[in-house]
PDB file of N, CA and C in Angstrom:
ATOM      1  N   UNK A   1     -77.221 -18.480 -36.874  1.00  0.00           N
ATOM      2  CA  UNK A   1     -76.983 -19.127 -35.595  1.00  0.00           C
ATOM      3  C   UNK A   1     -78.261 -19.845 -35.173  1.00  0.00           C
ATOM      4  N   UNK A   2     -78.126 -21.357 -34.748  1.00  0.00           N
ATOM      5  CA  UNK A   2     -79.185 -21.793 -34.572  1.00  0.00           C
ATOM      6  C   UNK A   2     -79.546 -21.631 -32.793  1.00  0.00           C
ATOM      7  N   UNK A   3     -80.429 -21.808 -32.083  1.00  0.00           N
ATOM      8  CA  UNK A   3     -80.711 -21.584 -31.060  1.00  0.00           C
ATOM      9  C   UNK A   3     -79.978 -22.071 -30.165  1.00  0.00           C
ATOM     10  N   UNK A   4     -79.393 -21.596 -29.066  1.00  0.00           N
ATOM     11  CA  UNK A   4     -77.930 -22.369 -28.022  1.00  0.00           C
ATOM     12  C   UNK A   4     -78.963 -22.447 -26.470  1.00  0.00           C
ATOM     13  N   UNK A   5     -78.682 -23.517 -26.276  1.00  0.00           N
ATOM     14  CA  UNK A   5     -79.561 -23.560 -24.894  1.00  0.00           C
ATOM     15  C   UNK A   5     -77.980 -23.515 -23.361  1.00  0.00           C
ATOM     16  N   UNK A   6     -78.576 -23.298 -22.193  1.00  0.00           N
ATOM     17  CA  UNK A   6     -77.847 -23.043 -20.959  1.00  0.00           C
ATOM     18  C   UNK A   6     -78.817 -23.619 -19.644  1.00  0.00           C
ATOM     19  N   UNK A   7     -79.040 -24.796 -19.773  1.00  0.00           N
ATOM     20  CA  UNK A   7     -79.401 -25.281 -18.827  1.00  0.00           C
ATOM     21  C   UNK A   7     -78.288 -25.355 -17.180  1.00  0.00           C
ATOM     22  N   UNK A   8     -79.620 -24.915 -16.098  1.00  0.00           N
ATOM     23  CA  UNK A   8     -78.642 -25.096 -14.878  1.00  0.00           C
ATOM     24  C   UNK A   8     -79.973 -26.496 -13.696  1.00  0.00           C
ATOM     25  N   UNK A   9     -78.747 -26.370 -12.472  1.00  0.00           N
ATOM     26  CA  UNK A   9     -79.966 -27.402 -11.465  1.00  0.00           C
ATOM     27  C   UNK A   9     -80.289 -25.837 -10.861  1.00  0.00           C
ATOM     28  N   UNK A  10     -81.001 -26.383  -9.505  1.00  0.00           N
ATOM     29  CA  UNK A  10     -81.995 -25.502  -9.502  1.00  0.00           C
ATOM     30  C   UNK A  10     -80.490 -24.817  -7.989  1.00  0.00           C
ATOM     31  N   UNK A  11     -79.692 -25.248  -8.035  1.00  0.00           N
ATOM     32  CA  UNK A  11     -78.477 -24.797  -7.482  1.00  0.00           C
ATOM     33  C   UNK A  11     -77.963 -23.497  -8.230  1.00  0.00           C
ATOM     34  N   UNK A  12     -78.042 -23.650  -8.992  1.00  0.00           N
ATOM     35  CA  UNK A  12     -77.239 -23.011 -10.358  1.00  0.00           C
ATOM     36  C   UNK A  12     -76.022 -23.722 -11.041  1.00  0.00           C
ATOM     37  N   UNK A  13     -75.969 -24.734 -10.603  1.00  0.00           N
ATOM     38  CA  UNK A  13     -75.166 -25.194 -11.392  1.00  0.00           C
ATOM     39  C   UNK A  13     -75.334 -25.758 -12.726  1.00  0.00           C
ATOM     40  N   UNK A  14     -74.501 -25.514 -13.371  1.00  0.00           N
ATOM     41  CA  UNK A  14     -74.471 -25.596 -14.952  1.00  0.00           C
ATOM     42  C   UNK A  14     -74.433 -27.116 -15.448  1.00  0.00           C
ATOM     43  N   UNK A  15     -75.869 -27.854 -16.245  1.00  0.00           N
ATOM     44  CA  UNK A  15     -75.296 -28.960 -16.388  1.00  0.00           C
ATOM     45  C   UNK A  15     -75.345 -28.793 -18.005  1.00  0.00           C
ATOM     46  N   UNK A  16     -75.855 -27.963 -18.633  1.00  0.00           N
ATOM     47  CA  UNK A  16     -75.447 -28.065 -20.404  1.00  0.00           C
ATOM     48  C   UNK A  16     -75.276 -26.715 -20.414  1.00  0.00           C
ATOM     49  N   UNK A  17     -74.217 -26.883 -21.256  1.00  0.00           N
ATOM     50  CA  UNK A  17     -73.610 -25.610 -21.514  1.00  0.00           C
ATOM     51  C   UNK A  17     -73.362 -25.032 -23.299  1.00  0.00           C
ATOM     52  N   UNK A  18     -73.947 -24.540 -24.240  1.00  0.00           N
ATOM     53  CA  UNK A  18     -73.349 -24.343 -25.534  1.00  0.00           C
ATOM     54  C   UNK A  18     -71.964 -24.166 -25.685  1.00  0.00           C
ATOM     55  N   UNK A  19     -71.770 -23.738 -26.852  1.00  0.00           N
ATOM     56  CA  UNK A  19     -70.216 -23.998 -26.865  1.00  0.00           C
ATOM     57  C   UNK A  19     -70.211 -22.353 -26.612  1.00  0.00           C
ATOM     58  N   UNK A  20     -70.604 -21.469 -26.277  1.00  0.00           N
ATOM     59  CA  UNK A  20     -70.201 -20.271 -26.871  1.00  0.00           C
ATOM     60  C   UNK A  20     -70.242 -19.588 -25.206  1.00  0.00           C
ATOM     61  N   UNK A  21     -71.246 -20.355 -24.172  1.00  0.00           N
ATOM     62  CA  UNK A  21     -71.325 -20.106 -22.920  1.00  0.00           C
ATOM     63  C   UNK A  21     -70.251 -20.607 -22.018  1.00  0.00           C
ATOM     64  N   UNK A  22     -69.523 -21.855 -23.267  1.00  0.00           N
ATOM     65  CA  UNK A  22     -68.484 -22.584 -22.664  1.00  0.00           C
ATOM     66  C   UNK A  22     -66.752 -21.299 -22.327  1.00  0.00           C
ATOM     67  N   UNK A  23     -66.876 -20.880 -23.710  1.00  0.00           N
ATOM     68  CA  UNK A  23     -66.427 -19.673 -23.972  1.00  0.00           C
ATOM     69  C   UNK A  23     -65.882 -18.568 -23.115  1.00  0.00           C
ATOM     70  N   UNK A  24     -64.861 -18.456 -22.487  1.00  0.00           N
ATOM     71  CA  UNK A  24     -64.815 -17.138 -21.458  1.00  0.00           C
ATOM     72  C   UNK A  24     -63.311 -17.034 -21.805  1.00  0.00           C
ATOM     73  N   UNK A  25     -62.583 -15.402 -21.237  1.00  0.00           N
ATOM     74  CA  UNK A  25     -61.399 -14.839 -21.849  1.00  0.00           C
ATOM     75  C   UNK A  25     -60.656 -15.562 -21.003  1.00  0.00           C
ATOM     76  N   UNK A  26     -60.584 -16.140 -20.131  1.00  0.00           N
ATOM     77  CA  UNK A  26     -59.477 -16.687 -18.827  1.00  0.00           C
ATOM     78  C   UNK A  26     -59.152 -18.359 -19.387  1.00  0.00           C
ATOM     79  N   UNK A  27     -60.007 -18.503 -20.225  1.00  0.00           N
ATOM     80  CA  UNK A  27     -60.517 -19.733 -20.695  1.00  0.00           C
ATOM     81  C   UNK A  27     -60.453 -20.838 -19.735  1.00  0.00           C
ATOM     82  N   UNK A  28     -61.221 -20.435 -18.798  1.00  0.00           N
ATOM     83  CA  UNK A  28     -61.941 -21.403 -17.387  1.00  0.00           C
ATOM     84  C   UNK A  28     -63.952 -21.299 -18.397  1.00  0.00           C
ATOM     85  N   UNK A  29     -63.911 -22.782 -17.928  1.00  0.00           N
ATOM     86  CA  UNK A  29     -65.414 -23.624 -18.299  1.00  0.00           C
ATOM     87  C   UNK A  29     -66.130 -22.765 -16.886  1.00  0.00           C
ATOM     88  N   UNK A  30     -67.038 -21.963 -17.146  1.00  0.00           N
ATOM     89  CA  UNK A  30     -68.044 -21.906 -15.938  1.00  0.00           C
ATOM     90  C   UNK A  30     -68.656 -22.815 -15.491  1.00  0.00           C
ATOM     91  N   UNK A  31     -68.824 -23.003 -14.309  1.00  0.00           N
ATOM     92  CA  UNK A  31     -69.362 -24.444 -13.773  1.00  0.00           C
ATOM     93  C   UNK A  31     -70.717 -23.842 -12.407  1.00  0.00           C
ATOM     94  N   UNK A  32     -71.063 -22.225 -12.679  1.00  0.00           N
ATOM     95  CA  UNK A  32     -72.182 -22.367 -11.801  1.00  0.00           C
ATOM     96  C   UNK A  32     -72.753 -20.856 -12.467  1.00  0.00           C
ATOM     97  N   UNK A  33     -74.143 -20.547 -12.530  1.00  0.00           N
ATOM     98  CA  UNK A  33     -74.971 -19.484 -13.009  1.00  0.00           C
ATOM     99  C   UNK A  33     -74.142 -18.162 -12.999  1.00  0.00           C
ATOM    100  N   UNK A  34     -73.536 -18.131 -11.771  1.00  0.00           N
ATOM    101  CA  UNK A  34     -72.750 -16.901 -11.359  1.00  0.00           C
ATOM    102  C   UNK A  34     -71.992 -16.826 -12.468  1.00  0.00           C
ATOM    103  N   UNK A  35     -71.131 -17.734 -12.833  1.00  0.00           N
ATOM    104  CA  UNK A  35     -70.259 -17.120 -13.538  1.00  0.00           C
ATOM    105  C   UNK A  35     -70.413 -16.909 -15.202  1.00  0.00           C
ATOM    106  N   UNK A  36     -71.418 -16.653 -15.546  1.00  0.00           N
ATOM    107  CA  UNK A  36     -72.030 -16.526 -16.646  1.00  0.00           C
ATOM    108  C   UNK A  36     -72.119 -14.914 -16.841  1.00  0.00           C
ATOM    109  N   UNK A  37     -71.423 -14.217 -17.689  1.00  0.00           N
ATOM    110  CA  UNK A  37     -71.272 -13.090 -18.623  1.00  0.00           C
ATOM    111  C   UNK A  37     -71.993 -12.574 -19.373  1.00  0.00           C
ATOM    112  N   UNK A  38     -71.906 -11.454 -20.118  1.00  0.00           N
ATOM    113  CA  UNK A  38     -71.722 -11.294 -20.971  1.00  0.00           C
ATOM    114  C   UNK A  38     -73.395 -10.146 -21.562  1.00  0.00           C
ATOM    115  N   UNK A  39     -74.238 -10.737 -20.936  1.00  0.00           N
ATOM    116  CA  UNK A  39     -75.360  -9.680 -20.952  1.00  0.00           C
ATOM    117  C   UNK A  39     -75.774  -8.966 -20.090  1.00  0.00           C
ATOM    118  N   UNK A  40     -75.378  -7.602 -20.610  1.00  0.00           N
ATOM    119  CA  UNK A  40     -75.860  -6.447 -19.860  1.00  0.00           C
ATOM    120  C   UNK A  40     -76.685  -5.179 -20.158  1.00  0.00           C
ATOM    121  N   UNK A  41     -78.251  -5.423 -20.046  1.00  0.00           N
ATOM    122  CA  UNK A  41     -79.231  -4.913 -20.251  1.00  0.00           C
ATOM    123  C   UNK A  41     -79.656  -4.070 -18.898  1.00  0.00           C
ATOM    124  N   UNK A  42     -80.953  -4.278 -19.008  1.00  0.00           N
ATOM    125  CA  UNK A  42     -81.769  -3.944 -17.565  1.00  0.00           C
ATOM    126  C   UNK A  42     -81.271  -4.579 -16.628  1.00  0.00           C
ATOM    127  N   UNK A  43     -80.868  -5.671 -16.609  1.00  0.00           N
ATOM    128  CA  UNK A  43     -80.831  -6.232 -15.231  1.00  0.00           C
ATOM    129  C   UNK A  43     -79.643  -6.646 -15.046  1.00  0.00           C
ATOM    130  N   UNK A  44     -78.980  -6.158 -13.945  1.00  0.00           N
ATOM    131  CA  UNK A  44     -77.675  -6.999 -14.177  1.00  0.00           C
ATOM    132  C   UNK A  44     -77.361  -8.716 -14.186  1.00  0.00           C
ATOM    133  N   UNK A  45     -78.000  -9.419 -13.523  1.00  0.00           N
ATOM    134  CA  UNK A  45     -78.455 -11.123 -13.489  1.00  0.00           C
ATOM    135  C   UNK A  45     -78.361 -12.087 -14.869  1.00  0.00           C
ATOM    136  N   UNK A  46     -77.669 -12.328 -15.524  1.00  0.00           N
ATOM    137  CA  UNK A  46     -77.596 -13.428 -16.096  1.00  0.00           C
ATOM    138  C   UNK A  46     -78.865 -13.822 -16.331  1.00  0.00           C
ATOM    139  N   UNK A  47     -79.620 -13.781 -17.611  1.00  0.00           N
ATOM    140  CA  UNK A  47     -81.311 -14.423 -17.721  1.00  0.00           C
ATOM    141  C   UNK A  47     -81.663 -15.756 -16.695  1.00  0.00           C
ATOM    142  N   UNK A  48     -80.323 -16.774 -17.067  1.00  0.00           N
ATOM    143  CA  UNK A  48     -80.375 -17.458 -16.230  1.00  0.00           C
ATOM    144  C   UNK A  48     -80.870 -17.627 -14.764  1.00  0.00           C
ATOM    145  N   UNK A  49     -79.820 -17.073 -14.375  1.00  0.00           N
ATOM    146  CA  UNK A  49     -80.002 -16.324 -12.626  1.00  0.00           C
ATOM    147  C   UNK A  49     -81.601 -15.922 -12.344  1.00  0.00           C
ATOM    148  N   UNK A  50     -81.918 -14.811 -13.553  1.00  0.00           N
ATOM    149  CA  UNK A  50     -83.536 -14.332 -13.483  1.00  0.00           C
ATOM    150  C   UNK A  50     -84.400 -15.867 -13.467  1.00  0.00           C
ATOM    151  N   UNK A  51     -84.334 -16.446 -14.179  1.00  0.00           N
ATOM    152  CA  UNK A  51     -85.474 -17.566 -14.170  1.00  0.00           C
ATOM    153  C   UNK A  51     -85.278 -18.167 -12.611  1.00  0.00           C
ATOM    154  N   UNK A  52     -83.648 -18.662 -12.485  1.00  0.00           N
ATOM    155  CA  UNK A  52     -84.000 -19.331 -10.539  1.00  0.00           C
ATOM    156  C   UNK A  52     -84.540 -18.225 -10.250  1.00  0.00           C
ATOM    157  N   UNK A  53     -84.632 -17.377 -10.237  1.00  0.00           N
ATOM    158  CA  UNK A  53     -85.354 -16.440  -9.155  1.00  0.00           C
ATOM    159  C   UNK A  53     -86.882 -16.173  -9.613  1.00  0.00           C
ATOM    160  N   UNK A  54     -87.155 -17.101 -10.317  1.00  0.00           N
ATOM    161  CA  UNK A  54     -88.730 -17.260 -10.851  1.00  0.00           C
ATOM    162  C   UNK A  54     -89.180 -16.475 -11.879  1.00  0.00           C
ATOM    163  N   UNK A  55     -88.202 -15.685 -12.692  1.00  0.00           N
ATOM    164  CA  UNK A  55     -88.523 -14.993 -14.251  1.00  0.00           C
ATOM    165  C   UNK A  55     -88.813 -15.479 -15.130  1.00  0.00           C
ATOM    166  N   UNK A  56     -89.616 -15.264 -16.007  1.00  0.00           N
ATOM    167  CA  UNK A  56     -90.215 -15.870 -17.423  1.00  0.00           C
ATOM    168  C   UNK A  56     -89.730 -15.023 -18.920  1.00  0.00           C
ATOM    169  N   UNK A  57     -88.801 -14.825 -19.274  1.00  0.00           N
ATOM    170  CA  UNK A  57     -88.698 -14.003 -20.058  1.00  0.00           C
ATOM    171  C   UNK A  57     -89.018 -14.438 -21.725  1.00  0.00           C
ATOM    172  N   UNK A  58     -89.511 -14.191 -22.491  1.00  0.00           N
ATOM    173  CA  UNK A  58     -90.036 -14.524 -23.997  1.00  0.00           C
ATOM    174  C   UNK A  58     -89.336 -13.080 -24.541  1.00  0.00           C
ATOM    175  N   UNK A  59     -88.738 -14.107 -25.597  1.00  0.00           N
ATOM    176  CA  UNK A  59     -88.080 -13.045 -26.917  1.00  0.00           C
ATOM    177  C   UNK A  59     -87.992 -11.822 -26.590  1.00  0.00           C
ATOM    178  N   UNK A  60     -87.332 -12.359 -25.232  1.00  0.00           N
ATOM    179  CA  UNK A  60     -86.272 -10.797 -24.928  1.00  0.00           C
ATOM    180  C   UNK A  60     -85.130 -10.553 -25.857  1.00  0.00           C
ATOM    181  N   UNK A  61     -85.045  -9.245 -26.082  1.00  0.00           N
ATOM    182  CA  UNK A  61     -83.845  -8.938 -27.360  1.00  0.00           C
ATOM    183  C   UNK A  61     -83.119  -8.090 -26.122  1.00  0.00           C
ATOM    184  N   UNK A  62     -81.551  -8.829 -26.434  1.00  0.00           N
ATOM    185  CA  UNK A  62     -80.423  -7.466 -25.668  1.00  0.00           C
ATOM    186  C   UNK A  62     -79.528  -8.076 -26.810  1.00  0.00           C
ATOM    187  N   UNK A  63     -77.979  -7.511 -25.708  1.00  0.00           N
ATOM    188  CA  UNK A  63     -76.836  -7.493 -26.995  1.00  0.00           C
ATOM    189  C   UNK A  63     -75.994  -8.380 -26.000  1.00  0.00           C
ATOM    190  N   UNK A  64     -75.236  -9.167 -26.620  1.00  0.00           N
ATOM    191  CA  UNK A  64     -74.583 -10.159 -25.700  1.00  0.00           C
ATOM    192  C   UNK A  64     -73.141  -9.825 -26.386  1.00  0.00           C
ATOM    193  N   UNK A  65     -72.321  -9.420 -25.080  1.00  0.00           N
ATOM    194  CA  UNK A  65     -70.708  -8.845 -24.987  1.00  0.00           C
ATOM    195  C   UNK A  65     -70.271  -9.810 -24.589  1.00  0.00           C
ATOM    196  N   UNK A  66     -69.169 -10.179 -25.439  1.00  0.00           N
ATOM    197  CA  UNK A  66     -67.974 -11.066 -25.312  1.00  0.00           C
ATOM    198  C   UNK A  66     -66.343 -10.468 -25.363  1.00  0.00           C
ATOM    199  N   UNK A  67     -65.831 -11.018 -24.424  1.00  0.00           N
ATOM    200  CA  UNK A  67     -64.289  -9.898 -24.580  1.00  0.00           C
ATOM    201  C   UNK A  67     -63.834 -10.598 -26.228  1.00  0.00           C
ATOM    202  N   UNK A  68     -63.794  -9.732 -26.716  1.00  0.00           N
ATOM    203  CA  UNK A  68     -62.933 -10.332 -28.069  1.00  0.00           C
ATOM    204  C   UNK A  68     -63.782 -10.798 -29.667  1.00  0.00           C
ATOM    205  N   UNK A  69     -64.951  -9.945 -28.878  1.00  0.00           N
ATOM    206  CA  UNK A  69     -65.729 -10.335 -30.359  1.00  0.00           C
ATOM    207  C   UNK A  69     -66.577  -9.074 -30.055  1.00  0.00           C
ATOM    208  N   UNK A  70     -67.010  -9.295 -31.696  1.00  0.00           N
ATOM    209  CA  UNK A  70     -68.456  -7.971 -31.956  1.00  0.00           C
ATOM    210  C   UNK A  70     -69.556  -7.998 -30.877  1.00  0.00           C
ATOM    211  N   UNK A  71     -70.934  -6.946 -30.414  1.00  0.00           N
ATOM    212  CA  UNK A  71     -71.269  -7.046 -29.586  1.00  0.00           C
ATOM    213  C   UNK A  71     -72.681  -7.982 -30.557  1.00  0.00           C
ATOM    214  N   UNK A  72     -73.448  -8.929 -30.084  1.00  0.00           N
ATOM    215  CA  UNK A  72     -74.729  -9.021 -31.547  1.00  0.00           C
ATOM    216  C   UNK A  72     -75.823  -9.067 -30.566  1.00  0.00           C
ATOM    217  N   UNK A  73     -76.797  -8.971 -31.273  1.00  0.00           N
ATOM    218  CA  UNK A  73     -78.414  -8.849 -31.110  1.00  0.00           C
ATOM    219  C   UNK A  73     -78.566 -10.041 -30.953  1.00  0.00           C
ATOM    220  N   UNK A  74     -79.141 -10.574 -29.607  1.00  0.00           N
ATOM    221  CA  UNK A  74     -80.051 -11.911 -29.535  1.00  0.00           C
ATOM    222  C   UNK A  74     -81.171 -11.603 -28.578  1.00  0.00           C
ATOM    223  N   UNK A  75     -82.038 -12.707 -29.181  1.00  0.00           N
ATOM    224  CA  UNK A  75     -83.702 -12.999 -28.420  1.00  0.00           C
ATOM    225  C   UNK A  75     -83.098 -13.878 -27.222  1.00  0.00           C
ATOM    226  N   UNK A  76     -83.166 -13.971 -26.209  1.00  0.00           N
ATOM    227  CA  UNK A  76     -83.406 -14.557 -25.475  1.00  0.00           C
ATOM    228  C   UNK A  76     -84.700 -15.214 -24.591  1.00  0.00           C
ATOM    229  N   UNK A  77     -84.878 -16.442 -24.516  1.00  0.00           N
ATOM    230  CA  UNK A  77     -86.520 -16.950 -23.251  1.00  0.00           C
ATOM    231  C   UNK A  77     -85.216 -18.026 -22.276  1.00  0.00           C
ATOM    232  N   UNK A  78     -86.085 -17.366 -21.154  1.00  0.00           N
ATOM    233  CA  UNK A  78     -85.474 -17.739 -20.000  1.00  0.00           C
ATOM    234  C   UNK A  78     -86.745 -18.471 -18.902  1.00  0.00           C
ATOM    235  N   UNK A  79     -86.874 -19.583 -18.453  1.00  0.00           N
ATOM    236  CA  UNK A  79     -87.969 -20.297 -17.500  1.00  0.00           C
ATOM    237  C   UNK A  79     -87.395 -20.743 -16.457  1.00  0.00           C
ATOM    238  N   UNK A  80     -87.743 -20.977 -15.265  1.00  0.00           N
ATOM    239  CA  UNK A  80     -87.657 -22.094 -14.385  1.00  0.00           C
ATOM    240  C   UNK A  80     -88.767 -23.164 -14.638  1.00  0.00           C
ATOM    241  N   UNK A  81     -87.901 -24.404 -14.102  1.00  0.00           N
ATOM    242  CA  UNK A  81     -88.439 -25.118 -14.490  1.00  0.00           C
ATOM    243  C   UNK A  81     -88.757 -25.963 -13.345  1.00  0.00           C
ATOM    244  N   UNK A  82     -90.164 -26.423 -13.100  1.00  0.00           N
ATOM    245  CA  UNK A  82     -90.548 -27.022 -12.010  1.00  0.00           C
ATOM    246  C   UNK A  82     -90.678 -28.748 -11.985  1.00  0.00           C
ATOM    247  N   UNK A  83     -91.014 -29.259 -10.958  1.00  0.00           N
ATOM    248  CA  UNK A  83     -91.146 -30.561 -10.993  1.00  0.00           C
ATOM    249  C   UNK A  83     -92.535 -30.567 -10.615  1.00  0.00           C
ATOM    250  N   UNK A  84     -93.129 -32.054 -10.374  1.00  0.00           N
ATOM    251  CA  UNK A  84     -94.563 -32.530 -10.087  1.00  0.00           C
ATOM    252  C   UNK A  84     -94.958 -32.043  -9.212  1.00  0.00           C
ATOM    253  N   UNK A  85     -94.239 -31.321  -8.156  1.00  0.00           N
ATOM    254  CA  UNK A  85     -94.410 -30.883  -6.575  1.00  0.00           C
ATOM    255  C   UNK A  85     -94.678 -29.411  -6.763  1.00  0.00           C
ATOM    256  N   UNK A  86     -94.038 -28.705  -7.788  1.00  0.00           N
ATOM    257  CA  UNK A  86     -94.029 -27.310  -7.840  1.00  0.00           C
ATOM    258  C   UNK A  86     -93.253 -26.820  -7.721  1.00  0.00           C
ATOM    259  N   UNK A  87     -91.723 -27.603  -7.282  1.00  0.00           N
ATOM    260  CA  UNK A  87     -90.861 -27.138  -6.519  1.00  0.00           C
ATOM    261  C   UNK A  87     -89.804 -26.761  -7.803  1.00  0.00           C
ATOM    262  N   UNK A  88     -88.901 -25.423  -7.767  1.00  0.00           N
ATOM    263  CA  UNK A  88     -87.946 -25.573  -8.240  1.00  0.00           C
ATOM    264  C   UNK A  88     -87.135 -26.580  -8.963  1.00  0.00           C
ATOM    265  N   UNK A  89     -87.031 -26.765 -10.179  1.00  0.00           N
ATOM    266  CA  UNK A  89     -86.167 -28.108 -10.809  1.00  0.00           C
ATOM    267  C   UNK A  89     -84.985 -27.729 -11.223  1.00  0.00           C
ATOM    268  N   UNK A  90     -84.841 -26.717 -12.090  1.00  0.00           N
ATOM    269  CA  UNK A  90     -84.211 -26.334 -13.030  1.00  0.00           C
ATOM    270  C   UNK A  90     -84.098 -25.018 -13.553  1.00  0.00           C
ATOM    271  N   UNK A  91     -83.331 -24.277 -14.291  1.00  0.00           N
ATOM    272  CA  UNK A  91     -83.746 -23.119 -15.043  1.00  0.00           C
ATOM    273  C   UNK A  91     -82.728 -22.911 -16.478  1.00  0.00           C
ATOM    274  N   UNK A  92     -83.467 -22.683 -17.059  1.00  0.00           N
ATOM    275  CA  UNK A  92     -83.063 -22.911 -18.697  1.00  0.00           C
ATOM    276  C   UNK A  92     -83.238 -21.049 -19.673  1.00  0.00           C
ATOM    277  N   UNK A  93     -81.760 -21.157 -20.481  1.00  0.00           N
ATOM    278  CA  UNK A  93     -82.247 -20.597 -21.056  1.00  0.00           C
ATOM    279  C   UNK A  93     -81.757 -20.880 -22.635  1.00  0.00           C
ATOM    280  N   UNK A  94     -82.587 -19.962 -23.833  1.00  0.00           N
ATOM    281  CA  UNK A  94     -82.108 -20.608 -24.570  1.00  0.00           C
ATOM    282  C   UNK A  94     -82.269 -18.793 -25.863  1.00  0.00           C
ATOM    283  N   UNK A  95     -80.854 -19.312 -26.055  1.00  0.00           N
ATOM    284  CA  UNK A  95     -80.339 -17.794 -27.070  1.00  0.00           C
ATOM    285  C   UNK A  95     -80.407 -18.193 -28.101  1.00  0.00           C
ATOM    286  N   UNK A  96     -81.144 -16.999 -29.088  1.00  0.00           N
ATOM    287  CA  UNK A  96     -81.125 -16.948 -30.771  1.00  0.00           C
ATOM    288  C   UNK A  96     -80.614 -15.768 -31.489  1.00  0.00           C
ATOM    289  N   UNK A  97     -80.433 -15.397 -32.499  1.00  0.00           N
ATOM    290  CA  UNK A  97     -80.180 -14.497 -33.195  1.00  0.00           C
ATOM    291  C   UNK A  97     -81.469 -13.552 -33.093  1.00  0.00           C
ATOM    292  N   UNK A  98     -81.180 -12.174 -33.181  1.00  0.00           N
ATOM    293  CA  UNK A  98     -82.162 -11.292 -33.275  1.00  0.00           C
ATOM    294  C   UNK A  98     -82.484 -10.818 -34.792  1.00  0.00           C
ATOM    295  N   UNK A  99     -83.329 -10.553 -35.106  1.00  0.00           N
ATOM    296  CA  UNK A  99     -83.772 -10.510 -36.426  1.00  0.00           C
ATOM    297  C   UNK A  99     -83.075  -9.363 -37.189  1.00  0.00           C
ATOM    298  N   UNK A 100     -82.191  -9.097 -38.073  1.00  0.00           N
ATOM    299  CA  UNK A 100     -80.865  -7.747 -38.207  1.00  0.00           C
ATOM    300  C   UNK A 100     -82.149  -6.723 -38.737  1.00  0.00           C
TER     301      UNK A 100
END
């Protein structure tokens, strides 16, 4: 699996989405941070969600649950992303395979 990115605005709304985030059992397209699944580690928040709220996460490993598939190991890095001002821009994250 090559690396899947989940870019949001600094709203949370979703403007790139992988195909696999596209993905949900109701088969409705999520269209804002909230409704993003599927990892449940330490925190309950969507990595996503963690970065708007100013988290930095590097090659975090959890297990990402999907209704209807195996559970797998991925790295996750999660940023916000700022503009020239400092201000909130964006927040990105971007999932890989964890090393088996």
């Amino acid at each position: 699996m090559v690396p899947r990115p989940v870019c949001c605005d600094a709203g949370g709304l979703l403007i790139f989405r992988n195909r696999i985030a596209r993905d949900t059992p109701l088969g409705n397209t999520p269209a804002h941070v909230s409704d993003l699944g599927g990892l449940h580690e330490d925190d309950p928040r969507h990595p996503l969600a963690r970065a708007l709220a100013g988290a930095v996460l590097v090659h975090r490993e959890t297990t990402l649950h999907l209704p209807g598939r195996s559970p797998r190991a991925v790295l996750v890095d999660a940023r916000p992303l700022t503009g020239a001002d400092g201000e909130l821009a964006d927040g990105t994250t971007l999932f890989a395979p964890a090393a088996p």
